[in-house]
PDB file of N, CA and C in Angstrom:
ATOM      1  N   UNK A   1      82.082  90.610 108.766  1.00  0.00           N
ATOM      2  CA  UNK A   1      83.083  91.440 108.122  1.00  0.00           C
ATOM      3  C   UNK A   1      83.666  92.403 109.142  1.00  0.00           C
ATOM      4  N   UNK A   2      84.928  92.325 108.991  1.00  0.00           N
ATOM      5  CA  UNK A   2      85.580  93.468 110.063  1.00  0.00           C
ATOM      6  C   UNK A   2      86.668  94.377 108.844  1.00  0.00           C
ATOM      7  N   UNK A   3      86.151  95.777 109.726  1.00  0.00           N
ATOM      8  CA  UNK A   3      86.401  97.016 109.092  1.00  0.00           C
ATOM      9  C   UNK A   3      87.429  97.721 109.887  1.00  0.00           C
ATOM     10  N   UNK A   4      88.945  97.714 109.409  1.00  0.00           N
ATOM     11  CA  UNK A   4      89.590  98.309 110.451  1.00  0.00           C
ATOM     12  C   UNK A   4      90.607  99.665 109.164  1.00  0.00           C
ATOM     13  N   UNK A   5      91.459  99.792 110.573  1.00  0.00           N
ATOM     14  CA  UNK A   5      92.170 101.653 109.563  1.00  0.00           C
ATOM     15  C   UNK A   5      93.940 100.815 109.523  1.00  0.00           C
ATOM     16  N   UNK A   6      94.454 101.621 108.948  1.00  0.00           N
ATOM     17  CA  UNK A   6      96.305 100.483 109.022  1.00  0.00           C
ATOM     18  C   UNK A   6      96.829 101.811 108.177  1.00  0.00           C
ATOM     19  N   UNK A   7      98.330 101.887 108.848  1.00  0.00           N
ATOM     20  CA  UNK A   7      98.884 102.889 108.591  1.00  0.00           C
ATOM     21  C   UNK A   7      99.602 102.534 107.351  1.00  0.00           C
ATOM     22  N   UNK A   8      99.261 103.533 106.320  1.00  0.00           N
ATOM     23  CA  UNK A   8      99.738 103.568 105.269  1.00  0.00           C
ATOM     24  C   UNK A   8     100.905 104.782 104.626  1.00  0.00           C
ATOM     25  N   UNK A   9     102.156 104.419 104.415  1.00  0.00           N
ATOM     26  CA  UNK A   9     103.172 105.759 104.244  1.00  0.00           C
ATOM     27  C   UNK A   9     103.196 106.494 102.853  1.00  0.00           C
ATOM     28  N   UNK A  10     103.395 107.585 102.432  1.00  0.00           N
ATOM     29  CA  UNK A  10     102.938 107.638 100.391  1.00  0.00           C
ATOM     30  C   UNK A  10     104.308 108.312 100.415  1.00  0.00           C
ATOM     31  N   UNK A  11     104.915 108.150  99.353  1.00  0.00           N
ATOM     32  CA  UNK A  11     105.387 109.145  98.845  1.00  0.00           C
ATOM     33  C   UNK A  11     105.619 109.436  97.606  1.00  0.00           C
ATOM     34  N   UNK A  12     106.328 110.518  97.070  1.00  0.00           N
ATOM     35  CA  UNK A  12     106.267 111.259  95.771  1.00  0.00           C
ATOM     36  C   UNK A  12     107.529 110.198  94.578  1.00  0.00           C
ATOM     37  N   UNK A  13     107.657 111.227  93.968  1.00  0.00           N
ATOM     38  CA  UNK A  13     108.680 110.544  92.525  1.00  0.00           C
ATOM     39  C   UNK A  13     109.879 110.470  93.418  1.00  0.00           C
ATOM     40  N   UNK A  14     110.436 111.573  94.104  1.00  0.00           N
ATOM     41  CA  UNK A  14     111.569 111.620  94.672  1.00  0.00           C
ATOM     42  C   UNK A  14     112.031 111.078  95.608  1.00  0.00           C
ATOM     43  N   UNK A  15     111.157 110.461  96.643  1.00  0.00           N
ATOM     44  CA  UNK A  15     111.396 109.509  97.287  1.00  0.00           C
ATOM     45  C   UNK A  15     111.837 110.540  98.878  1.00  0.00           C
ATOM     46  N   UNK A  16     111.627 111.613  98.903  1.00  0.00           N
ATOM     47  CA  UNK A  16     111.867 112.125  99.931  1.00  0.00           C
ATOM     48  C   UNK A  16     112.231 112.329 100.752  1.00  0.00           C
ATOM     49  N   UNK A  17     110.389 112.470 101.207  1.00  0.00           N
ATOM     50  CA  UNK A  17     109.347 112.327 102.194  1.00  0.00           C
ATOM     51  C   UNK A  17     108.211 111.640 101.600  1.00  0.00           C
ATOM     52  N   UNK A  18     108.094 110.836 103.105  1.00  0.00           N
ATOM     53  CA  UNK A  18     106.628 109.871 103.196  1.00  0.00           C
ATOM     54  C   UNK A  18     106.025 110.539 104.121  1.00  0.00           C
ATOM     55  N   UNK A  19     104.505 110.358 103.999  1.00  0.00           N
ATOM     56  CA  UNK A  19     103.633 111.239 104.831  1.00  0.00           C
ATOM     57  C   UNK A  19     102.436 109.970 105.244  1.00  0.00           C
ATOM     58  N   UNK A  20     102.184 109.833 106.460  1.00  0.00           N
ATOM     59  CA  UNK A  20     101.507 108.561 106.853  1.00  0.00           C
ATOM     60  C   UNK A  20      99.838 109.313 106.607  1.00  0.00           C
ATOM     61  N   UNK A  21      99.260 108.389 105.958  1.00  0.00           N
ATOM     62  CA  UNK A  21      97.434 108.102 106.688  1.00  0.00           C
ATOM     63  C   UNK A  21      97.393 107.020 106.974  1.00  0.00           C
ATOM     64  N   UNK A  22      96.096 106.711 107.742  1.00  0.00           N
ATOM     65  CA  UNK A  22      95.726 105.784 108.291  1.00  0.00           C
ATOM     66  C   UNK A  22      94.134 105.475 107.501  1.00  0.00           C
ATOM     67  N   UNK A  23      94.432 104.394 106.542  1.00  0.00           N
ATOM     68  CA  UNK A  23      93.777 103.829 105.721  1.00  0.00           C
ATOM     69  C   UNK A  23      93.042 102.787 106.022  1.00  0.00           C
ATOM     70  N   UNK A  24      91.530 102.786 104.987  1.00  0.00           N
ATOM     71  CA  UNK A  24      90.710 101.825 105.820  1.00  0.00           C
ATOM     72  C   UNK A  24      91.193 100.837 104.853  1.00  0.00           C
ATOM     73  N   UNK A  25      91.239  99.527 105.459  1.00  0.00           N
ATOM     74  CA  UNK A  25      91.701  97.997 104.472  1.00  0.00           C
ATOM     75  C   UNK A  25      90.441  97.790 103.957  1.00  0.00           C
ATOM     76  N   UNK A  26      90.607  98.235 102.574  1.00  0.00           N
ATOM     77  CA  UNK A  26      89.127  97.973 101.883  1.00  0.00           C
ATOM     78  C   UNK A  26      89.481  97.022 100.299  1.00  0.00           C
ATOM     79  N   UNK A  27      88.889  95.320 100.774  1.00  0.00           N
ATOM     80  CA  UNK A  27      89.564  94.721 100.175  1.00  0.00           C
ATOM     81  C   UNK A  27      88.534  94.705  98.678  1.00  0.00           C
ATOM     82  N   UNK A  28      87.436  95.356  98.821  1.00  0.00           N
ATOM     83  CA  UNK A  28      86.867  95.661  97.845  1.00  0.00           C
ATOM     84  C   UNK A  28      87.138  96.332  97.020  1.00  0.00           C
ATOM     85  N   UNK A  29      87.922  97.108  97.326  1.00  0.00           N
ATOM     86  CA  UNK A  29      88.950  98.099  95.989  1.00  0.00           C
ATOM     87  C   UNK A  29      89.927  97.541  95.428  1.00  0.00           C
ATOM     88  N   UNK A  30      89.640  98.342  93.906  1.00  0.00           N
ATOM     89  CA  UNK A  30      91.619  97.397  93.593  1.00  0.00           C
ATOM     90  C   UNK A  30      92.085  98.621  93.867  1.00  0.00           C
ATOM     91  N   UNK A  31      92.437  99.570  93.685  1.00  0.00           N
ATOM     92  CA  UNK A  31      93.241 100.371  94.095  1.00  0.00           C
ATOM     93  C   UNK A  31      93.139 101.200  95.531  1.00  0.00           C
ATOM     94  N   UNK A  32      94.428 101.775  95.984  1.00  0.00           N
ATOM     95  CA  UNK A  32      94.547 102.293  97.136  1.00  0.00           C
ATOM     96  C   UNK A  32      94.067 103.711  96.853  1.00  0.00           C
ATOM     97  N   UNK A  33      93.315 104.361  97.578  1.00  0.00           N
ATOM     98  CA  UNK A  33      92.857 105.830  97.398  1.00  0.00           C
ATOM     99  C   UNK A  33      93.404 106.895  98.588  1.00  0.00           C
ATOM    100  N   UNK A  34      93.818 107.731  98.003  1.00  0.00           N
ATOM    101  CA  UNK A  34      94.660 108.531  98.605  1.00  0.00           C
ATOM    102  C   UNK A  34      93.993 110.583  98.671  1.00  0.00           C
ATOM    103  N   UNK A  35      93.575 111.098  99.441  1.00  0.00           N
ATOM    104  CA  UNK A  35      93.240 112.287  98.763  1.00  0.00           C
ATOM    105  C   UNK A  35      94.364 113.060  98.081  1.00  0.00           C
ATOM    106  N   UNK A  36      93.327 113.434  96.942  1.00  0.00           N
ATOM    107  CA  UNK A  36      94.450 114.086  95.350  1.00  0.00           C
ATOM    108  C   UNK A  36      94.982 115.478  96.099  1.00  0.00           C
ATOM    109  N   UNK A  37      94.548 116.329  97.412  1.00  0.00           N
ATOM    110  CA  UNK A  37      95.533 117.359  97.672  1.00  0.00           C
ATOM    111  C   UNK A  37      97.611 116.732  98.146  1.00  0.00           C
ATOM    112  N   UNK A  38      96.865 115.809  99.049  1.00  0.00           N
ATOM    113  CA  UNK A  38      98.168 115.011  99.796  1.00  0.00           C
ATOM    114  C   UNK A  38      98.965 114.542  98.482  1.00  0.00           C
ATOM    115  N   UNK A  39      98.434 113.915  97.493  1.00  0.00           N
ATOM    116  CA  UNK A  39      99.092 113.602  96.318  1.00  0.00           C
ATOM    117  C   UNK A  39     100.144 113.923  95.639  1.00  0.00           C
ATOM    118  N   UNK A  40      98.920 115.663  95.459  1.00  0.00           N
ATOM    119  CA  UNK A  40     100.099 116.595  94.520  1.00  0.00           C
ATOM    120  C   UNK A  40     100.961 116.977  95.335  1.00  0.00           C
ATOM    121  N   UNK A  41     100.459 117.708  96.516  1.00  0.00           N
ATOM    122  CA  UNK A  41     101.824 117.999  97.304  1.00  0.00           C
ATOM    123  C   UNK A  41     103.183 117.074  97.475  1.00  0.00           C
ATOM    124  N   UNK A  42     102.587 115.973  97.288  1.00  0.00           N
ATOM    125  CA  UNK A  42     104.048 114.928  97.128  1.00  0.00           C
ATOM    126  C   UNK A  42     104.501 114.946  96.028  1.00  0.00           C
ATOM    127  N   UNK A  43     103.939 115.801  94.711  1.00  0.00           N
ATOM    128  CA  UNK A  43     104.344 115.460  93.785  1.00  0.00           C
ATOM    129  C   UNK A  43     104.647 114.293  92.430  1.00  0.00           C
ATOM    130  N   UNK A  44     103.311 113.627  93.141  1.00  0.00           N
ATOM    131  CA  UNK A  44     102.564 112.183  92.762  1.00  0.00           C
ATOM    132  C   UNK A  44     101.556 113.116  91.552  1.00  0.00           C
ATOM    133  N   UNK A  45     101.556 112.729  90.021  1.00  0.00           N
ATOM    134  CA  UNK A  45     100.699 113.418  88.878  1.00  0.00           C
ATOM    135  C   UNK A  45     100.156 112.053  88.472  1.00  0.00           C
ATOM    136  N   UNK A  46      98.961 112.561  87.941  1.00  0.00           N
ATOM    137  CA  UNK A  46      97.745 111.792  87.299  1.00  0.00           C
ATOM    138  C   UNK A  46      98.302 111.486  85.758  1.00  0.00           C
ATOM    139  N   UNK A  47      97.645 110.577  86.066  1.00  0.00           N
ATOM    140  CA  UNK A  47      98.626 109.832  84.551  1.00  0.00           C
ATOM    141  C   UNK A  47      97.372 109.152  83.393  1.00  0.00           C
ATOM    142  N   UNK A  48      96.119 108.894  84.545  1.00  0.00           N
ATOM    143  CA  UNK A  48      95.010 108.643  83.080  1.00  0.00           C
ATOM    144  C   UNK A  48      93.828 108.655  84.248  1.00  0.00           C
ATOM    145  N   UNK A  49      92.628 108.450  83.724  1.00  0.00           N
ATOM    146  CA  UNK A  49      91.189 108.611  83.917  1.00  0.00           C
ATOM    147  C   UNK A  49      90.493 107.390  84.151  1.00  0.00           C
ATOM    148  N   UNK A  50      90.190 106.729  84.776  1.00  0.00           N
ATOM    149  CA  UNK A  50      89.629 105.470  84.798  1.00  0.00           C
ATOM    150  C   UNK A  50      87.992 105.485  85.631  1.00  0.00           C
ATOM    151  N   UNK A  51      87.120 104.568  84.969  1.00  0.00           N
ATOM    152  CA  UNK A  51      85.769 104.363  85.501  1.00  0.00           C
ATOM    153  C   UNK A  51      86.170 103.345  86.607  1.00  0.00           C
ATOM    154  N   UNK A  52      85.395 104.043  87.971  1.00  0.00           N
ATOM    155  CA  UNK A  52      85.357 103.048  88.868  1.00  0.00           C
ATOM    156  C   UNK A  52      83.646 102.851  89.514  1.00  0.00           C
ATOM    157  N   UNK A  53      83.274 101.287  89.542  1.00  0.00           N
ATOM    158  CA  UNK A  53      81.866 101.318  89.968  1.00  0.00           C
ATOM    159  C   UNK A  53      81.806 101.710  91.717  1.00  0.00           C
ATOM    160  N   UNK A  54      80.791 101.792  92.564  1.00  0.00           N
ATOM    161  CA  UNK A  54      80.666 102.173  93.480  1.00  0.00           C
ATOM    162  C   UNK A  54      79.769 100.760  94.171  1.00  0.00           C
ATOM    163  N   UNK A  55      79.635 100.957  95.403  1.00  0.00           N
ATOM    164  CA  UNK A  55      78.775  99.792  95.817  1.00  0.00           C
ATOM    165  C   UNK A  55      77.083 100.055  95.503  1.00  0.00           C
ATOM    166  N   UNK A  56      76.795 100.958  95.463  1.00  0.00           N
ATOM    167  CA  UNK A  56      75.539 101.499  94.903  1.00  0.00           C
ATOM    168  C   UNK A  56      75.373 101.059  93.531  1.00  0.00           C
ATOM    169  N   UNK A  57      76.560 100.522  93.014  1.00  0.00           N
ATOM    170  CA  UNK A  57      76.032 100.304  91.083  1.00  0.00           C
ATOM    171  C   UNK A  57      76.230 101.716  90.182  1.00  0.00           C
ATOM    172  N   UNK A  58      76.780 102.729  90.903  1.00  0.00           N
ATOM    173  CA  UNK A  58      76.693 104.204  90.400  1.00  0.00           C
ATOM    174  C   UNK A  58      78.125 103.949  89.950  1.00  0.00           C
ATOM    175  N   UNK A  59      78.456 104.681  88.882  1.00  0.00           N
ATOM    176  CA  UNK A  59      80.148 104.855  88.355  1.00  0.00           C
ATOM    177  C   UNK A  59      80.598 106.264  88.404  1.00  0.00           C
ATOM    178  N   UNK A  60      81.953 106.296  88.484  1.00  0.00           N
ATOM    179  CA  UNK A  60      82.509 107.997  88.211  1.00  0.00           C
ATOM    180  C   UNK A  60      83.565 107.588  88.024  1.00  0.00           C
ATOM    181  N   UNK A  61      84.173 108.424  87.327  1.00  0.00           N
ATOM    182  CA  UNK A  61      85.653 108.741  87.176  1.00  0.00           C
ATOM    183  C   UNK A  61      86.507 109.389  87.984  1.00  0.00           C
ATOM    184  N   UNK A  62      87.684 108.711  88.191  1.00  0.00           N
ATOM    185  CA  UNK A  62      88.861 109.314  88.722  1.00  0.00           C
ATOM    186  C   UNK A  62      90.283 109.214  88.098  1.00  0.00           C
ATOM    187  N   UNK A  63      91.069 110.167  88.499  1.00  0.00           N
ATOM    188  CA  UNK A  63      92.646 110.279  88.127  1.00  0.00           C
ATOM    189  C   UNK A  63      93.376 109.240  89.190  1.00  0.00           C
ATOM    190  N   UNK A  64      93.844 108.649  88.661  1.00  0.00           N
ATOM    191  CA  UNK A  64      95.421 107.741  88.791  1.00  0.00           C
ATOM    192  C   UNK A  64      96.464 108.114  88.383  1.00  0.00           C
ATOM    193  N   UNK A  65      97.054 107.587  89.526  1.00  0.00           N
ATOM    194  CA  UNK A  65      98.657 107.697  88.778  1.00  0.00           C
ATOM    195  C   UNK A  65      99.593 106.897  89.717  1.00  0.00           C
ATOM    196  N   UNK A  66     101.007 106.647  89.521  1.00  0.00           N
ATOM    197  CA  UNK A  66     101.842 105.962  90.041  1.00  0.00           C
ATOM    198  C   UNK A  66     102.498 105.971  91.131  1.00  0.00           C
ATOM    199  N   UNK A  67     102.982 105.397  91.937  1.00  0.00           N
ATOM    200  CA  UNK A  67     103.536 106.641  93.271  1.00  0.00           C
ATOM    201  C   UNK A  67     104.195 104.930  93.931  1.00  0.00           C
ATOM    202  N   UNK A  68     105.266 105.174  95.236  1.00  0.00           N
ATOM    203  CA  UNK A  68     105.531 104.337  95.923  1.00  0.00           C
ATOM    204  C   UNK A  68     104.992 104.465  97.466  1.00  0.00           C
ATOM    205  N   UNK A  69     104.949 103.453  97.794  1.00  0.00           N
ATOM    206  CA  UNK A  69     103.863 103.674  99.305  1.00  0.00           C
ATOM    207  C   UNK A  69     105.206 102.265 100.130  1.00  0.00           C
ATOM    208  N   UNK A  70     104.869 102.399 101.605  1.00  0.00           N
ATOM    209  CA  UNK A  70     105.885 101.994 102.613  1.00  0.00           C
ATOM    210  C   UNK A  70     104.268 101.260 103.378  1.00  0.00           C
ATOM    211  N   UNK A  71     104.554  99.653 103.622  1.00  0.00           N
ATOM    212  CA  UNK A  71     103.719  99.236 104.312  1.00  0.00           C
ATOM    213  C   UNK A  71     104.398  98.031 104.976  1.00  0.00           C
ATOM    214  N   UNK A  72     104.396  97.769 106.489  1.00  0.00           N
ATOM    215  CA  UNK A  72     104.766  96.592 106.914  1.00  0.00           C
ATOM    216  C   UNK A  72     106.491  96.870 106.566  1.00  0.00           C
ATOM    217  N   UNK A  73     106.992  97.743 106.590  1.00  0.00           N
ATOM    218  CA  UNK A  73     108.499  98.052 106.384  1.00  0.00           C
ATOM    219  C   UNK A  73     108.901  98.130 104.887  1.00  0.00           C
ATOM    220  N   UNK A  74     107.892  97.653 103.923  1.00  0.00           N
ATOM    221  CA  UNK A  74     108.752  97.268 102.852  1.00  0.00           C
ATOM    222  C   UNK A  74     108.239  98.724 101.699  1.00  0.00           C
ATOM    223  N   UNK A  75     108.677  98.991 100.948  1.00  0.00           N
ATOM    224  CA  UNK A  75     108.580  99.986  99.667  1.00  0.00           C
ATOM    225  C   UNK A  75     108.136  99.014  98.817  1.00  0.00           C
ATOM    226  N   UNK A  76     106.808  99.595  97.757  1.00  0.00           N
ATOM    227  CA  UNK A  76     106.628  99.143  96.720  1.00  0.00           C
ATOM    228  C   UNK A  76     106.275  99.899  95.960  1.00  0.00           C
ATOM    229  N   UNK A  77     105.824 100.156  94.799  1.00  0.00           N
ATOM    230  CA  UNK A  77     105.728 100.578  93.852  1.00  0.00           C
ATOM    231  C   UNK A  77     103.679 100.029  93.928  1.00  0.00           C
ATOM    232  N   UNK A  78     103.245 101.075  93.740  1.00  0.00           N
ATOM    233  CA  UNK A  78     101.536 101.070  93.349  1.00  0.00           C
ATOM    234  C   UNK A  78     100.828 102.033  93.068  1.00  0.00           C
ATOM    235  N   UNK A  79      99.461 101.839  91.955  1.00  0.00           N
ATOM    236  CA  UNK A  79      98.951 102.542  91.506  1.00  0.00           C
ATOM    237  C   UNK A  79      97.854 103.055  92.766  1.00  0.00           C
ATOM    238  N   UNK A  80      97.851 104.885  92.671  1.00  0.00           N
ATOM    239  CA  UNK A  80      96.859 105.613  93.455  1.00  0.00           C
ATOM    240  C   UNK A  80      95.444 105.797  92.709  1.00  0.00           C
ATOM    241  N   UNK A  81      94.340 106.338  93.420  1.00  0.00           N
ATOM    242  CA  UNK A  81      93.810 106.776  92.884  1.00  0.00           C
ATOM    243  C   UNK A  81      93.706 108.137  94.094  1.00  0.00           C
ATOM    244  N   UNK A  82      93.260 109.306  92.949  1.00  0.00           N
ATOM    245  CA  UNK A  82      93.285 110.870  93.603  1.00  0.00           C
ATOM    246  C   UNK A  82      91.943 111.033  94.028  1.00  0.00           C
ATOM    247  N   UNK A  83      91.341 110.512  95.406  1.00  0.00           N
ATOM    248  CA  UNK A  83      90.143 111.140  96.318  1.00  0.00           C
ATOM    249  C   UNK A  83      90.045 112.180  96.100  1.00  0.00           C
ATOM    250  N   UNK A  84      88.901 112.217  97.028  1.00  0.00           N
ATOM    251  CA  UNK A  84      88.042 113.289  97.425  1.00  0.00           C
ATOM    252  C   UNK A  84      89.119 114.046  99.092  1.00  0.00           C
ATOM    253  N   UNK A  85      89.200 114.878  98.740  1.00  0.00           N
ATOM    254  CA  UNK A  85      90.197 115.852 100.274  1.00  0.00           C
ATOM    255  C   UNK A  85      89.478 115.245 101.450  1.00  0.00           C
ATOM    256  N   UNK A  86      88.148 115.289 101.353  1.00  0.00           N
ATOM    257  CA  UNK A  86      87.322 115.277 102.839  1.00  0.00           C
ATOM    258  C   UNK A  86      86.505 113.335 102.554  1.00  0.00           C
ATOM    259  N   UNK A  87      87.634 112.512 102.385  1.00  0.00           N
ATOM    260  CA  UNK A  87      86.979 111.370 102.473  1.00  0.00           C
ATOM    261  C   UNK A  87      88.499 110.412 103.027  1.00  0.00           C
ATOM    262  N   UNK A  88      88.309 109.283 103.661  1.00  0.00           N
ATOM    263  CA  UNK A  88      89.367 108.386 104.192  1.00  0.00           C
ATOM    264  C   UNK A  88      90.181 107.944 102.801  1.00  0.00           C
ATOM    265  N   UNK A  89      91.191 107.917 103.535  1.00  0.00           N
ATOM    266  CA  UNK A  89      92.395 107.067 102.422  1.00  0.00           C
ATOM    267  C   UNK A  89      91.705 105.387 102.691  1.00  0.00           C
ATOM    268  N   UNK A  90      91.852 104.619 101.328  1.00  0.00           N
ATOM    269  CA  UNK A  90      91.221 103.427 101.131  1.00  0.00           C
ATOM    270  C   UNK A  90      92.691 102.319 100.988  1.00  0.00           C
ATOM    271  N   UNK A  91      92.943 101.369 101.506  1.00  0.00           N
ATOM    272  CA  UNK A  91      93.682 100.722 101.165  1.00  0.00           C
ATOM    273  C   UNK A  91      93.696  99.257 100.401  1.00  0.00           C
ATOM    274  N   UNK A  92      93.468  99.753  99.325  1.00  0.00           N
ATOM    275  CA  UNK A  92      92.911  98.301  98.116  1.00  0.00           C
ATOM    276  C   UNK A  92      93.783  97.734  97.743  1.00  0.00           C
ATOM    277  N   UNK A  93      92.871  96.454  97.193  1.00  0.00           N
ATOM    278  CA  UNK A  93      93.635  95.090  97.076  1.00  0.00           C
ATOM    279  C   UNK A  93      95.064  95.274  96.220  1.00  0.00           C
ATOM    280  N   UNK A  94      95.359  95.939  95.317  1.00  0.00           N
ATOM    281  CA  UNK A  94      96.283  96.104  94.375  1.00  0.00           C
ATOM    282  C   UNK A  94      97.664  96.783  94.839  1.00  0.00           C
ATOM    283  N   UNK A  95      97.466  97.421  96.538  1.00  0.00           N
ATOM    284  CA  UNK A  95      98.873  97.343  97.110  1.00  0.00           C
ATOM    285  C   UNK A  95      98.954  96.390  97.982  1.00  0.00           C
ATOM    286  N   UNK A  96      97.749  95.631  98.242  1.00  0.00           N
ATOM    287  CA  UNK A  96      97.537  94.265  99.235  1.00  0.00           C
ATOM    288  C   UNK A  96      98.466  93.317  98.766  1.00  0.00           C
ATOM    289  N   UNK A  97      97.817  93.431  97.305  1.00  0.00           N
ATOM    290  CA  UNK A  97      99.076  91.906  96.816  1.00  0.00           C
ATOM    291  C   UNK A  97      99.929  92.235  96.061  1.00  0.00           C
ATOM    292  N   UNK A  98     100.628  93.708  95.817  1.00  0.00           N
ATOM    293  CA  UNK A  98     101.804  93.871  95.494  1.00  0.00           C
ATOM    294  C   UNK A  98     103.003  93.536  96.657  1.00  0.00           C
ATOM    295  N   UNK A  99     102.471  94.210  97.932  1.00  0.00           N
ATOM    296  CA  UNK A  99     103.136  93.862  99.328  1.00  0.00           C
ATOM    297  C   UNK A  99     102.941  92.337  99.588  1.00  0.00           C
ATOM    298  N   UNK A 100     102.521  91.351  99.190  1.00  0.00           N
ATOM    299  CA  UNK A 100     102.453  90.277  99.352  1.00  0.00           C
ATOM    300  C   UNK A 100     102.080  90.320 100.709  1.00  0.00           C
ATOM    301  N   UNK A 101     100.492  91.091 100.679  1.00  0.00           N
ATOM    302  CA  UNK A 101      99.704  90.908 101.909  1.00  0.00           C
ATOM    303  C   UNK A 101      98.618  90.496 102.221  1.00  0.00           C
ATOM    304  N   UNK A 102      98.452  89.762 103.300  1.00  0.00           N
ATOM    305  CA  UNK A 102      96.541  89.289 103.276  1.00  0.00           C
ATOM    306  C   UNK A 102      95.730  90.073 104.253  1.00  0.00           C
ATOM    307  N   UNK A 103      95.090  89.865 104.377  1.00  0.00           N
ATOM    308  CA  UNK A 103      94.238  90.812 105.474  1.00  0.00           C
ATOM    309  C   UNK A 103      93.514  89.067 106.386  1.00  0.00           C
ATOM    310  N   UNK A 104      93.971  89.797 107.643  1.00  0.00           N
ATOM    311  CA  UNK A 104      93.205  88.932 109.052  1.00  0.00           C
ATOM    312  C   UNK A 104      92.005  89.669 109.462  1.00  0.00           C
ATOM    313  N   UNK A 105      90.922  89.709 109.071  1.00  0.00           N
ATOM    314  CA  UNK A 105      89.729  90.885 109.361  1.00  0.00           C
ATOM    315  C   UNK A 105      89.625  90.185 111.275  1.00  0.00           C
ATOM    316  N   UNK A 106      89.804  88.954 111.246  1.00  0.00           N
ATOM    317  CA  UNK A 106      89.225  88.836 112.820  1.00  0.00           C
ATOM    318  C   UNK A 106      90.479  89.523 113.991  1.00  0.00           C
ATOM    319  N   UNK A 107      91.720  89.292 113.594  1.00  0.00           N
ATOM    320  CA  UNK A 107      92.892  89.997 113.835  1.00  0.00           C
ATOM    321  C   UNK A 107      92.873  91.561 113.744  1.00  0.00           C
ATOM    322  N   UNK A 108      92.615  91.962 112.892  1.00  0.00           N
ATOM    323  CA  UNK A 108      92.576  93.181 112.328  1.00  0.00           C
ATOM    324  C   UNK A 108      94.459  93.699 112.255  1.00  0.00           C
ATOM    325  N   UNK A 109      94.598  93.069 111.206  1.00  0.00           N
ATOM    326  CA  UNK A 109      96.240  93.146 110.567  1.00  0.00           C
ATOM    327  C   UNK A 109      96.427  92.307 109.539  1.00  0.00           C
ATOM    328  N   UNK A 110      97.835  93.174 109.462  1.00  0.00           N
ATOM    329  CA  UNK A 110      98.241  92.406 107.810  1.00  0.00           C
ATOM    330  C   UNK A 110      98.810  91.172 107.659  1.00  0.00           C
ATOM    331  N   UNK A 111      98.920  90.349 107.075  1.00  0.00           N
ATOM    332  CA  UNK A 111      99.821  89.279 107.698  1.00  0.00           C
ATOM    333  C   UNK A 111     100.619  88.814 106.335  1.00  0.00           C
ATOM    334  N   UNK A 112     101.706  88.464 105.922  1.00  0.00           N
ATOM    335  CA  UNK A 112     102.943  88.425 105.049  1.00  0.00           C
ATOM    336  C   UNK A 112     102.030  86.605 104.320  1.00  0.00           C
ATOM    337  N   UNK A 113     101.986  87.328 103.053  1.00  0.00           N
ATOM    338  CA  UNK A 113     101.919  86.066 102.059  1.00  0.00           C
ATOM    339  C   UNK A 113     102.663  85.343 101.175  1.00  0.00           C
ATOM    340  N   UNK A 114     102.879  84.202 100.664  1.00  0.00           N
ATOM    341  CA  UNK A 114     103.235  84.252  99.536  1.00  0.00           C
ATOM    342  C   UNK A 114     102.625  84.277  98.178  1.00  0.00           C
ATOM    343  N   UNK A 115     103.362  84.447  97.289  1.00  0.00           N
ATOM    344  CA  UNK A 115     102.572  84.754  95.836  1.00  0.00           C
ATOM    345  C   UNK A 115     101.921  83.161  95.285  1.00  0.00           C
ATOM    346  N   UNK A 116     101.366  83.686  94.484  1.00  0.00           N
ATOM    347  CA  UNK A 116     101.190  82.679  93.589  1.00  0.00           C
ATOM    348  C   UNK A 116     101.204  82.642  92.269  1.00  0.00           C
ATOM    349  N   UNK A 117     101.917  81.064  91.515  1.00  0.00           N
ATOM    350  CA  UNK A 117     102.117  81.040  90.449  1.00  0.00           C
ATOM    351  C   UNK A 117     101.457  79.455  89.911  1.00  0.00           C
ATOM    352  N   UNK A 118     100.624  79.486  89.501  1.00  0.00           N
ATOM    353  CA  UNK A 118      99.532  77.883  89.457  1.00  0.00           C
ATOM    354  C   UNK A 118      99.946  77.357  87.771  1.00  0.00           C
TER     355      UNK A 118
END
């Protein structure tokens, strides 16, 4: 397994400003995690509460909400979840394959997919 960081852009309702982190590709998440200070300051609001499990088997809750993020040039539309201030931005599967992206772990990059419809 290879564990790498990929620059991820966020921004608010208004479309702004984008503010880059550098997110770990964690294809174990569905959602992308973002810390909830960087959030609000963009003006990105929590919209509901959701249980997420942990790799430990432990659960907690966090706030989500909607926001558009810039990856590989393109704008999409994806759901956040609001971190912890003092923990890495996570970049999960659910802006992976909205961007119609795969992950090359031996590469360490994104590489352009197509969808599927079976």
């Amino acid at each position: 397994m290879s564990i790498f960081h990929y620059p991820l852009e966020i921004t608010g309702p208004d479309a702004s400003e984008f503010q880059e982190v550098m997110a770990l590709v964690d294809t174990g998440a569905t959602f992308t995690q973002v810390p909830a200070t960087l959030l609000r300051n963009l003006g990105v609001q929590p919209t509901e509460n959701v249980r997420f499990r942990l790799a430990d088997g432990s659960t907690i809750q966090r706030a989500i909400g909607e926001t558009r993020v810039r990856i590989e040039a393109q704008i999409v539309n994806t759901v956040v979840v609001f971190g912890d201030d003092n923990h890495d931005a996570l970049l999960g599967v659910y802006t992976l394959e909205r961007a119609l992206l795969a992950v090359d772990p031996a590469g360490q990059r994104l590489i352009p997919t197509d969808a599927l419809l079976v």
